[in-house]
PDB file of N, CA and C in Angstrom:
ATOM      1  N   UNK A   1      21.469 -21.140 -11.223  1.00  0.00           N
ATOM      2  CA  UNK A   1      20.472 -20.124 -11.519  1.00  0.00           C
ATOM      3  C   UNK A   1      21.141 -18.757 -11.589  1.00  0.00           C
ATOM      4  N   UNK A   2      20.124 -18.141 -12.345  1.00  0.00           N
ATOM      5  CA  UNK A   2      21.015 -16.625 -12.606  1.00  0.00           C
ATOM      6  C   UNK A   2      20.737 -15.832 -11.037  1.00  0.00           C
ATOM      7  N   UNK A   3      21.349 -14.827 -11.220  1.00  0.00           N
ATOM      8  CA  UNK A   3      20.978 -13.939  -9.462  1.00  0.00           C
ATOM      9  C   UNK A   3      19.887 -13.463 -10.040  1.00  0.00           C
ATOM     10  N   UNK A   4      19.710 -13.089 -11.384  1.00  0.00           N
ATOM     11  CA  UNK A   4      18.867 -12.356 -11.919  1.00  0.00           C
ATOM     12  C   UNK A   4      17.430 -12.688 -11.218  1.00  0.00           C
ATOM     13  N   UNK A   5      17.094 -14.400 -11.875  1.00  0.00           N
ATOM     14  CA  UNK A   5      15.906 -15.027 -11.633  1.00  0.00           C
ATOM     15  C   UNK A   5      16.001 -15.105 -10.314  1.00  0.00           C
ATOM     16  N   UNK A   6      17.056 -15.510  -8.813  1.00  0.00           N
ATOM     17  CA  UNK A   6      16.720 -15.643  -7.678  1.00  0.00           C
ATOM     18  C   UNK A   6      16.166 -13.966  -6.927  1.00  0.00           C
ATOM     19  N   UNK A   7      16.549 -13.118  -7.564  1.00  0.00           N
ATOM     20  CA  UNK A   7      15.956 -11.778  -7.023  1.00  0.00           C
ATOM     21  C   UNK A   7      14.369 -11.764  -7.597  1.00  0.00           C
ATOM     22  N   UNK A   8      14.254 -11.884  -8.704  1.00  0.00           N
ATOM     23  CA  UNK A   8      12.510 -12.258  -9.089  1.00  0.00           C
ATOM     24  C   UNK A   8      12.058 -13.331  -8.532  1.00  0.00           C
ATOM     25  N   UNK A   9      12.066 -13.676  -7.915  1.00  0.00           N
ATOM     26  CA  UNK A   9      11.761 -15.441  -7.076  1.00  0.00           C
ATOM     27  C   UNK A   9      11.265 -14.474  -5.931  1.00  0.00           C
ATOM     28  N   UNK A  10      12.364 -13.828  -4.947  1.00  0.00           N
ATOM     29  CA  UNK A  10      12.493 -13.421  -4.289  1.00  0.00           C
ATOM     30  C   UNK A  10      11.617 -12.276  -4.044  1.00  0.00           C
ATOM     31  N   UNK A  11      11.643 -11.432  -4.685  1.00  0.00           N
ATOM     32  CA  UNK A  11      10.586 -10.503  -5.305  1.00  0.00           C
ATOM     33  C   UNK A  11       9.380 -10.977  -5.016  1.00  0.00           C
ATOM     34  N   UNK A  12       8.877 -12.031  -6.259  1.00  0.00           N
ATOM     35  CA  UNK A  12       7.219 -12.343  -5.931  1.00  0.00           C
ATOM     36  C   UNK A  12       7.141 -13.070  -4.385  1.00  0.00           C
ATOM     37  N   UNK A  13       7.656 -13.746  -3.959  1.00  0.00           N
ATOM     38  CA  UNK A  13       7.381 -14.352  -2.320  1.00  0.00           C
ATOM     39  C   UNK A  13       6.774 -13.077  -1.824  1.00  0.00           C
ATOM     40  N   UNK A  14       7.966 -12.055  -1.497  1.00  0.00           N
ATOM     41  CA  UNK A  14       8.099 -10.883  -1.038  1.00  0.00           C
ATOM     42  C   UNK A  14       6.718 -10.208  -1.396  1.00  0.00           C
ATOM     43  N   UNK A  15       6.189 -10.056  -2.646  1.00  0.00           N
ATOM     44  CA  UNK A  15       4.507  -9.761  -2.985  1.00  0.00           C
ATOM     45  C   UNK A  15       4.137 -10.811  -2.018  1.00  0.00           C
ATOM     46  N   UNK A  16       4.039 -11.684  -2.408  1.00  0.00           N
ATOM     47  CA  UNK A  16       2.796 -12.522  -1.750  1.00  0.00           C
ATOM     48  C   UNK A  16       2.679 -12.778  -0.292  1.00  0.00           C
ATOM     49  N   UNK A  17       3.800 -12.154   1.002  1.00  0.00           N
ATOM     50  CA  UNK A  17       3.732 -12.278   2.299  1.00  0.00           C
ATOM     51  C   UNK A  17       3.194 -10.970   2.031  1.00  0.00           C
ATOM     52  N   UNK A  18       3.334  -9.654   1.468  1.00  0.00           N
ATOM     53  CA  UNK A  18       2.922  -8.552   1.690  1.00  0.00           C
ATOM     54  C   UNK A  18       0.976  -8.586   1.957  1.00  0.00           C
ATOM     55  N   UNK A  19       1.133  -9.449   0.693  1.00  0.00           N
ATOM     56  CA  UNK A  19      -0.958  -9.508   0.542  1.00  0.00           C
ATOM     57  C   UNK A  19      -1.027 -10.421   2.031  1.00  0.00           C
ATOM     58  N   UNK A  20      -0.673 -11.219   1.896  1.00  0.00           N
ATOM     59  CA  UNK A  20      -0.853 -12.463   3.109  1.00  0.00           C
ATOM     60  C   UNK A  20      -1.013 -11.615   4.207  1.00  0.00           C
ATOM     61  N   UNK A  21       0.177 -10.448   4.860  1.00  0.00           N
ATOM     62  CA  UNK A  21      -0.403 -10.226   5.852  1.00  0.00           C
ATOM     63  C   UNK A  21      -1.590  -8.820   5.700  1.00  0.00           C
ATOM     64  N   UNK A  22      -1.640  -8.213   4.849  1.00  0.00           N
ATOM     65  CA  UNK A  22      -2.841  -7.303   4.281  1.00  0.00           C
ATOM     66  C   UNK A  22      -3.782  -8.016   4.344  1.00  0.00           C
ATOM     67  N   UNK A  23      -4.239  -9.363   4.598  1.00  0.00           N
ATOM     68  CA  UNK A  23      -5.357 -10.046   4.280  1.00  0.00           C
ATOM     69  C   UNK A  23      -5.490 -10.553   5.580  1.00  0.00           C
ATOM     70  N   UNK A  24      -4.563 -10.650   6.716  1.00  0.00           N
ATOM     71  CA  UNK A  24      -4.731 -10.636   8.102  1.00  0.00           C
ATOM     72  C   UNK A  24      -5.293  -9.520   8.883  1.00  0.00           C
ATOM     73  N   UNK A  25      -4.399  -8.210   7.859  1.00  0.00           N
ATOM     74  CA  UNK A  25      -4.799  -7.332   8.801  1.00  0.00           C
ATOM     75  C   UNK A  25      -5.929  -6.301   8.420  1.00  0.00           C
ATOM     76  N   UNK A  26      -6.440  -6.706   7.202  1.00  0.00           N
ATOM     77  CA  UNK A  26      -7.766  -6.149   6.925  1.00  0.00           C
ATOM     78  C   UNK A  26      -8.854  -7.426   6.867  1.00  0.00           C
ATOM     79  N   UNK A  27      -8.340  -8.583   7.586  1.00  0.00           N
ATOM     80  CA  UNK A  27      -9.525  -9.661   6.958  1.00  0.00           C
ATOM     81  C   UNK A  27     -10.569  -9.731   6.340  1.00  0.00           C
ATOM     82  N   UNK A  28      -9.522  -9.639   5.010  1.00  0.00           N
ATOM     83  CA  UNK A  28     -10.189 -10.112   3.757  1.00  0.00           C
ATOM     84  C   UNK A  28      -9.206 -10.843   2.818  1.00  0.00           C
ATOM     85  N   UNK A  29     -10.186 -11.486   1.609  1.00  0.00           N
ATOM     86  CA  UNK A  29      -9.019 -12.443   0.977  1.00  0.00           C
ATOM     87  C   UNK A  29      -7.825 -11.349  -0.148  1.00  0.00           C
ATOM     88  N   UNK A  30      -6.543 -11.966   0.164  1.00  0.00           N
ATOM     89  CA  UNK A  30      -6.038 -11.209  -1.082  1.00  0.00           C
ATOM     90  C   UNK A  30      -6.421 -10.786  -2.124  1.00  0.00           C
ATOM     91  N   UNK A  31      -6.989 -11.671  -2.953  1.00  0.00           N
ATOM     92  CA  UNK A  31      -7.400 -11.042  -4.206  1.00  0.00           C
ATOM     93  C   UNK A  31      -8.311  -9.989  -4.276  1.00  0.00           C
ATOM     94  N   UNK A  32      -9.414  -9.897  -3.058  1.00  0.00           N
ATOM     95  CA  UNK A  32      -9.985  -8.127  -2.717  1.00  0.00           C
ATOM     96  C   UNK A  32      -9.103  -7.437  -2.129  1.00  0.00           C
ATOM     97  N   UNK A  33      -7.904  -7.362  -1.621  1.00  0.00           N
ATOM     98  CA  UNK A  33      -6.764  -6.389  -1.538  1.00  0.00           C
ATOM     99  C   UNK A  33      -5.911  -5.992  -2.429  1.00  0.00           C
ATOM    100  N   UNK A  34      -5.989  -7.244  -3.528  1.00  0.00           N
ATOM    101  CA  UNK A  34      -5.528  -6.810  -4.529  1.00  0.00           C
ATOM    102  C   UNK A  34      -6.410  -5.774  -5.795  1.00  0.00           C
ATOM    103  N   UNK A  35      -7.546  -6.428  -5.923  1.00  0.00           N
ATOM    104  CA  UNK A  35      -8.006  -5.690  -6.377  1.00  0.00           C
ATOM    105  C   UNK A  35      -8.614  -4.252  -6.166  1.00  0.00           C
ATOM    106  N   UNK A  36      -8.384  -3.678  -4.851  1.00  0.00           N
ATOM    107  CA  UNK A  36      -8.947  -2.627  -4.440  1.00  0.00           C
ATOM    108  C   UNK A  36      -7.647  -1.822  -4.631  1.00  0.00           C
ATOM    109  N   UNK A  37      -6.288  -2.313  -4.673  1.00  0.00           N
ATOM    110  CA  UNK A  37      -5.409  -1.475  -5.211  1.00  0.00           C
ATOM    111  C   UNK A  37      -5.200  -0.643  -6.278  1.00  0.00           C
ATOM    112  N   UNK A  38      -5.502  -1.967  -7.422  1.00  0.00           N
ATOM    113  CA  UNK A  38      -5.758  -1.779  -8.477  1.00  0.00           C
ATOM    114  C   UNK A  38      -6.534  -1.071  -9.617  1.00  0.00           C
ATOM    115  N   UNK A  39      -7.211  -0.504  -8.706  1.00  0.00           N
ATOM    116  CA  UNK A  39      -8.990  -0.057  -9.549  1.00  0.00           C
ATOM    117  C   UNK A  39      -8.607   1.326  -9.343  1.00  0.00           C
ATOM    118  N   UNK A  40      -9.876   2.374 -10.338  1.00  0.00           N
ATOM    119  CA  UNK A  40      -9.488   3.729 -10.320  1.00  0.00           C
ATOM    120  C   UNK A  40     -10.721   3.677  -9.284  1.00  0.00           C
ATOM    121  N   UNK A  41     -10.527   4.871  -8.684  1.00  0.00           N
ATOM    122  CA  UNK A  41     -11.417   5.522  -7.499  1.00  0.00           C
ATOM    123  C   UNK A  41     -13.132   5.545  -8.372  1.00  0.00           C
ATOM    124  N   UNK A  42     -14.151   4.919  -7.270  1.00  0.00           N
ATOM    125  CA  UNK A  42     -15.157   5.088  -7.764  1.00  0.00           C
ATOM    126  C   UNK A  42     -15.604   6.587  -8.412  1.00  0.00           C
ATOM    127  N   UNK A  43     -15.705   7.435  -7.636  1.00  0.00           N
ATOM    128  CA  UNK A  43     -15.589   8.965  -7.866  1.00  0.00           C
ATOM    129  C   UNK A  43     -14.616   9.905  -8.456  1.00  0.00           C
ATOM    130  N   UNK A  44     -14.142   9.667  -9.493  1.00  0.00           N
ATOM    131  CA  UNK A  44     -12.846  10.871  -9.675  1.00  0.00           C
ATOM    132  C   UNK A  44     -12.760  12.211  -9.138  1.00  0.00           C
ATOM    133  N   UNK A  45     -13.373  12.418  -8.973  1.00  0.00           N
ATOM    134  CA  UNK A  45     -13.757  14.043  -8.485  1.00  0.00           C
ATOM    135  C   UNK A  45     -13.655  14.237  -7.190  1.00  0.00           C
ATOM    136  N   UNK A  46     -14.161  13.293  -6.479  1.00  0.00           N
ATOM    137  CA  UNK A  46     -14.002  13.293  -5.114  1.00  0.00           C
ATOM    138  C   UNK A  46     -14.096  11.886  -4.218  1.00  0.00           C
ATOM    139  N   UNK A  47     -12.772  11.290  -3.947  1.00  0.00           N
ATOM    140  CA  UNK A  47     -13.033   9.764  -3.778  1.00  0.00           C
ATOM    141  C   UNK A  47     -12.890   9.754  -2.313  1.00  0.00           C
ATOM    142  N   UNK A  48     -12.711  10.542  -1.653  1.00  0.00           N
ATOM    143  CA  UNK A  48     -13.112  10.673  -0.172  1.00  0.00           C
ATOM    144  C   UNK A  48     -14.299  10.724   0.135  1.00  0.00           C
ATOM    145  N   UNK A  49     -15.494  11.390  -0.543  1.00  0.00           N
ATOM    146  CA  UNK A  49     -16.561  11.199  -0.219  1.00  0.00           C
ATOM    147  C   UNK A  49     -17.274   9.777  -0.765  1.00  0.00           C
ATOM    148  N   UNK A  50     -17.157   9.612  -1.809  1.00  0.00           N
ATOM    149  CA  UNK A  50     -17.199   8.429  -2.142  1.00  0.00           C
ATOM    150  C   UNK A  50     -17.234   6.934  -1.885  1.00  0.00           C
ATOM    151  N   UNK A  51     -15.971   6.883  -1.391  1.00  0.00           N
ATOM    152  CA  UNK A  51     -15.663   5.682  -0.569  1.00  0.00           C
ATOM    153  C   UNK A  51     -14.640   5.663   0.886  1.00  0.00           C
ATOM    154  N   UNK A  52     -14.906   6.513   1.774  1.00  0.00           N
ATOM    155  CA  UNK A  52     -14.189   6.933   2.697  1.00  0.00           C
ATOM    156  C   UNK A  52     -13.605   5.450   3.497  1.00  0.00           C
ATOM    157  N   UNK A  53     -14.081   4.611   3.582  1.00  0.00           N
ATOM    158  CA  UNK A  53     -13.459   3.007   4.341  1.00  0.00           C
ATOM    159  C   UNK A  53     -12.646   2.576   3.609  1.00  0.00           C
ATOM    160  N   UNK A  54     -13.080   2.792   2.273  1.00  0.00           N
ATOM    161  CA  UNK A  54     -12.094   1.695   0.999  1.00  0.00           C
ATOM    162  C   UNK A  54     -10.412   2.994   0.787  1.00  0.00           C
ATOM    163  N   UNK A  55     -10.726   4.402   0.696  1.00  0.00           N
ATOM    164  CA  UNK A  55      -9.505   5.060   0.599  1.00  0.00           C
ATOM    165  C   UNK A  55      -9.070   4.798   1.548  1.00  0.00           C
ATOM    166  N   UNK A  56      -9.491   4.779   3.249  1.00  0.00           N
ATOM    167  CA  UNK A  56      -8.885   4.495   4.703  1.00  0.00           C
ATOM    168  C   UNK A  56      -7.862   3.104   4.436  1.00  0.00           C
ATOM    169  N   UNK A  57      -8.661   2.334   3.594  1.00  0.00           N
ATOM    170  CA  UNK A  57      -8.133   0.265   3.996  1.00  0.00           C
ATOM    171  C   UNK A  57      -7.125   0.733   2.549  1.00  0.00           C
ATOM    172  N   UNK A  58      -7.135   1.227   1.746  1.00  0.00           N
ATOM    173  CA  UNK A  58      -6.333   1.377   0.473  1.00  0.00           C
ATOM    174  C   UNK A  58      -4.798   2.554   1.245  1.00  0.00           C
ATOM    175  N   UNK A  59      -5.074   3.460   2.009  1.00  0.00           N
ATOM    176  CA  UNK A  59      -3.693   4.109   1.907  1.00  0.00           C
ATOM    177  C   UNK A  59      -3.116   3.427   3.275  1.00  0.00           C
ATOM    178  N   UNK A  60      -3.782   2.906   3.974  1.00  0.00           N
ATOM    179  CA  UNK A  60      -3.280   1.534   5.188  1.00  0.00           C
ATOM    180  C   UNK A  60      -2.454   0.602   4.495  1.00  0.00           C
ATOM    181  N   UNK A  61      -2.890  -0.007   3.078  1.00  0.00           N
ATOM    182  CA  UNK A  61      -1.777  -0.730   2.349  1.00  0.00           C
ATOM    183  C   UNK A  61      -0.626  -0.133   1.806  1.00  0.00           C
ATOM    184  N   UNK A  62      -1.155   1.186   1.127  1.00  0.00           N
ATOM    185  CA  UNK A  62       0.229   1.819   0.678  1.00  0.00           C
ATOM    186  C   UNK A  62       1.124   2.090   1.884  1.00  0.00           C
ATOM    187  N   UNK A  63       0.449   2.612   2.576  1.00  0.00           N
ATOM    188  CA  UNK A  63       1.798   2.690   4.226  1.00  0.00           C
ATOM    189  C   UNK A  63       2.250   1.571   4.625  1.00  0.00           C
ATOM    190  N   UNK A  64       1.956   0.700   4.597  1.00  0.00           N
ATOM    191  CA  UNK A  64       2.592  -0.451   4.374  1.00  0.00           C
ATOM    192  C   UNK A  64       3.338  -1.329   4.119  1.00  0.00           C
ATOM    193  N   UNK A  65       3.178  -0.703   2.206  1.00  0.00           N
ATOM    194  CA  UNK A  65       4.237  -1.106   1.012  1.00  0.00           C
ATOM    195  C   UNK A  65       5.356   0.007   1.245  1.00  0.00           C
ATOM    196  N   UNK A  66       4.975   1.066   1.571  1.00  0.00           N
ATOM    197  CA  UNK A  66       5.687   1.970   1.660  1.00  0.00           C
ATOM    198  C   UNK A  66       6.918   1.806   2.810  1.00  0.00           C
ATOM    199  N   UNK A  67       6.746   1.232   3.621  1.00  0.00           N
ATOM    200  CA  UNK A  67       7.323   0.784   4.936  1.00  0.00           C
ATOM    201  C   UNK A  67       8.537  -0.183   4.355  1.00  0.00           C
ATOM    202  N   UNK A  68       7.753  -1.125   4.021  1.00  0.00           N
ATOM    203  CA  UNK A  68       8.296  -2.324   3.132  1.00  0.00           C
ATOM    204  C   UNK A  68       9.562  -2.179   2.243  1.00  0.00           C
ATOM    205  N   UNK A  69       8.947  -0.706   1.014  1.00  0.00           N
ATOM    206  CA  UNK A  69      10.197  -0.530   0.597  1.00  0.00           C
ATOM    207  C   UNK A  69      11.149   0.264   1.207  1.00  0.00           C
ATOM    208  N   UNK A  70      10.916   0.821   2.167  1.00  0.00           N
ATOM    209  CA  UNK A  70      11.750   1.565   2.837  1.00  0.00           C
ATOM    210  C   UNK A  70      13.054   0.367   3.319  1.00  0.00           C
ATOM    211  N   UNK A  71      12.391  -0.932   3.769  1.00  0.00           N
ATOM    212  CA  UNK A  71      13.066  -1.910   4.608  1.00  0.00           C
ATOM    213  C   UNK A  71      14.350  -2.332   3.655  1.00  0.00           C
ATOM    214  N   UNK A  72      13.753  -2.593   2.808  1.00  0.00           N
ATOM    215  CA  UNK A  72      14.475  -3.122   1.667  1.00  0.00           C
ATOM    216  C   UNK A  72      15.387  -2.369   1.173  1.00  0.00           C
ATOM    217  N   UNK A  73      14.941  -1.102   0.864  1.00  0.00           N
ATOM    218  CA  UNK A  73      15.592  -0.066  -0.087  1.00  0.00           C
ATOM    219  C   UNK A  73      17.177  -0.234   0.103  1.00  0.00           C
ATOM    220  N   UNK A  74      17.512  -0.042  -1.937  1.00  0.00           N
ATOM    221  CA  UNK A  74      18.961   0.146  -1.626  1.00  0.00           C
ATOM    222  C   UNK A  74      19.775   1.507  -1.497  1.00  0.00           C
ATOM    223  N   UNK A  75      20.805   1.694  -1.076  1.00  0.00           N
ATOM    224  CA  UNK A  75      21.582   2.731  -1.061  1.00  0.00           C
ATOM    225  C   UNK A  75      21.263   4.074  -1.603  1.00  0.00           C
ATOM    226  N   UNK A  76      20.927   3.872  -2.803  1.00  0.00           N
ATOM    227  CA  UNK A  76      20.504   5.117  -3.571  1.00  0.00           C
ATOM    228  C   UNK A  76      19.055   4.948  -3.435  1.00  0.00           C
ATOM    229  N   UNK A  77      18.295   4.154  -2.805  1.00  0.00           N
ATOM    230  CA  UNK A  77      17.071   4.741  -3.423  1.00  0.00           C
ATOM    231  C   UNK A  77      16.434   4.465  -1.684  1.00  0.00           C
ATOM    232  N   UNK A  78      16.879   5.223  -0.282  1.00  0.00           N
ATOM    233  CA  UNK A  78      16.801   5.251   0.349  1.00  0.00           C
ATOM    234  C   UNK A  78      15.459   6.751   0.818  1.00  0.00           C
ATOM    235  N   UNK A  79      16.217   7.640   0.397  1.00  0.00           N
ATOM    236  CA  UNK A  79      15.560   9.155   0.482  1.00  0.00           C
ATOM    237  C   UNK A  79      14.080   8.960  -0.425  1.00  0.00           C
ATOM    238  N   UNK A  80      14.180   8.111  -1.579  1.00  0.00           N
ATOM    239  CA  UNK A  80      13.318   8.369  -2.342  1.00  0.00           C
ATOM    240  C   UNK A  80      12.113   7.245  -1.480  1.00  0.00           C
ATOM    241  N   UNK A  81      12.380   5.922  -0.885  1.00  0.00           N
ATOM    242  CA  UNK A  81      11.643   5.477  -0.133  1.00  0.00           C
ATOM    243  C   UNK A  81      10.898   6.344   1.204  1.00  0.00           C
ATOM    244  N   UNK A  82      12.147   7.005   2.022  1.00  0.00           N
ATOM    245  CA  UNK A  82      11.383   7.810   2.793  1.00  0.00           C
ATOM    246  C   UNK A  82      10.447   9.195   2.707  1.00  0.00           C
ATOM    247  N   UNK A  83      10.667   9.064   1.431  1.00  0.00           N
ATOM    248  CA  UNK A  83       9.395  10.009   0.980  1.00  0.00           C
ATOM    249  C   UNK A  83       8.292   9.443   0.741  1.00  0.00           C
ATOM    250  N   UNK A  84       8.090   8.356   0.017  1.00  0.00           N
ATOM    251  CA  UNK A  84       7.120   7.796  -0.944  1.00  0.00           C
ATOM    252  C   UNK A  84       6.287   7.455   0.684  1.00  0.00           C
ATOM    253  N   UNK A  85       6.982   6.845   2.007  1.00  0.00           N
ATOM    254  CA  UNK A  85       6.739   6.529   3.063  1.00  0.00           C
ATOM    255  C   UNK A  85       5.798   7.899   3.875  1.00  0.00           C
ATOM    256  N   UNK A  86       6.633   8.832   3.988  1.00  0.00           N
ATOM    257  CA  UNK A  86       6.102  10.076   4.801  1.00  0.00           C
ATOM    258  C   UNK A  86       4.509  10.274   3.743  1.00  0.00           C
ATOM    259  N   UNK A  87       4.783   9.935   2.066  1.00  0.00           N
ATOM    260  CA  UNK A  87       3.247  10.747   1.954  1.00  0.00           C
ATOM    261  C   UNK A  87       2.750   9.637   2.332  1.00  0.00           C
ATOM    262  N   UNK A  88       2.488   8.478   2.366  1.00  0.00           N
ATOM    263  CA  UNK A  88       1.876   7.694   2.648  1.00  0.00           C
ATOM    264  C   UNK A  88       1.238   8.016   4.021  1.00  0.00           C
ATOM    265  N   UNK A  89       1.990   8.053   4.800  1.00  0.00           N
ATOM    266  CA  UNK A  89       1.750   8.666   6.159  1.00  0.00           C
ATOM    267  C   UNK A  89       0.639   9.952   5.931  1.00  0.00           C
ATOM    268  N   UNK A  90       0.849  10.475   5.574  1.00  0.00           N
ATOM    269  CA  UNK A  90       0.288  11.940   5.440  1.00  0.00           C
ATOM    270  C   UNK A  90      -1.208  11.930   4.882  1.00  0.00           C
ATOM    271  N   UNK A  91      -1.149  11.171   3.644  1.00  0.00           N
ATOM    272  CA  UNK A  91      -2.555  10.700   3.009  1.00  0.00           C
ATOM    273  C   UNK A  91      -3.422   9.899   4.018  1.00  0.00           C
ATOM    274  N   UNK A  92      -3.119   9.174   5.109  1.00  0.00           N
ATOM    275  CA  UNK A  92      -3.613   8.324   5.643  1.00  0.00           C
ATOM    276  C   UNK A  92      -3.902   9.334   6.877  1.00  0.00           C
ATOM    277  N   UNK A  93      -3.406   9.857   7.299  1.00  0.00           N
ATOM    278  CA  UNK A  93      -3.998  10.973   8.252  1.00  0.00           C
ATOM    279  C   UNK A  93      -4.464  12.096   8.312  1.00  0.00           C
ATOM    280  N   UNK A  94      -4.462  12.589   6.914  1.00  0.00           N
ATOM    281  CA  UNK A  94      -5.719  13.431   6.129  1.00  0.00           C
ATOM    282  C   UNK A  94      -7.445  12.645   5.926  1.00  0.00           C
ATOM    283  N   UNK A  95      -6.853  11.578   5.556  1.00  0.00           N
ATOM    284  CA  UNK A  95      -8.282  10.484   4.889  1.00  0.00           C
ATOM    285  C   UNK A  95      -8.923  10.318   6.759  1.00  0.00           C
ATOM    286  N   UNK A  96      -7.870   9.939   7.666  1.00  0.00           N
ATOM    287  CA  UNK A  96      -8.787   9.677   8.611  1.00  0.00           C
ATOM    288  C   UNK A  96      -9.112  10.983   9.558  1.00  0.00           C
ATOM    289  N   UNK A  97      -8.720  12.157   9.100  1.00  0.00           N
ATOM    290  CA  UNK A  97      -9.122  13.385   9.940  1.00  0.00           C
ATOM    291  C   UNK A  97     -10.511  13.739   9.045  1.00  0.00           C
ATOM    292  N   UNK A  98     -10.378  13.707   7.525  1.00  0.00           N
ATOM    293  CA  UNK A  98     -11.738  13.777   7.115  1.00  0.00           C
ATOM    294  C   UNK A  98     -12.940  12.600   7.367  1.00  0.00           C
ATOM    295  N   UNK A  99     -12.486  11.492   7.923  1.00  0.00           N
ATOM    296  CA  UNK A  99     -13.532  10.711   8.241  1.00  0.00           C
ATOM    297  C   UNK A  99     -14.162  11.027   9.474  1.00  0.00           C
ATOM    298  N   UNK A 100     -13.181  11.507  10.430  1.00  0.00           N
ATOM    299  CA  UNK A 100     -13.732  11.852  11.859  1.00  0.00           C
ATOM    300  C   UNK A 100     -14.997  13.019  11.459  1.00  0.00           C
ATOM    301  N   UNK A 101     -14.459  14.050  10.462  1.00  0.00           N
ATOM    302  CA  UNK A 101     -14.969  15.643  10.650  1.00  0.00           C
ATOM    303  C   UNK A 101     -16.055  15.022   9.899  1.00  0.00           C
ATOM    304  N   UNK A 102     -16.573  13.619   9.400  1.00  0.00           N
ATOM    305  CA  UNK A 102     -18.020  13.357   8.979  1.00  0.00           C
ATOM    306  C   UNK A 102     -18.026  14.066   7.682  1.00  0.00           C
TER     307      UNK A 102
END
């Protein structure tokens, strides 16, 4: 086999433990974790008011993935993971300081 195809092998597993445990730790089935990724914000204008649980359970996954690629990340694309990581962080504790303030 090429390395090519064992890194895409590798790759999708790597998706599919990610949903697997997103679907533990929001119990629900993957394919509504997947699809809540996927979708544009009910509200464009303002999707915090909108759907304040679903942005909360949506940037909980990106911190997540974000984590994830951090784990992985190669050499050069180290800094650019720990960024993509910190906003993740940041969005997720904005979303839940505006959920507290109601």
């Amino acid at each position: 086999m090429h390395i090519f195809t064992l890194i895409h092998l590798l790759m999708v597993l790597i998706c599919i433990a990610i949903l697997g445990f997103a679907a533990v730790f929001f119990k629900k089935e993957p394919g509504e974790i997947w699809k809540a990724a996927n979708t544009d914000y009910p509200d464009e204008e303002d999707p915090v008011q909108a759907a304040p649980v679903e942005e909360i359970n949506r940037a909980k996954v990106d911190l997540y993935i974000a984590m994830q690629d951090f784990d992985y990340a190669e050499q050069a694309f180290v800094d650019t993971s720990i960024y993509r990581m910190k906003a993740a962080e940041e969005r997720l504790n904005v979303l839940s300081r505006l959920q507290k303030a109601g």
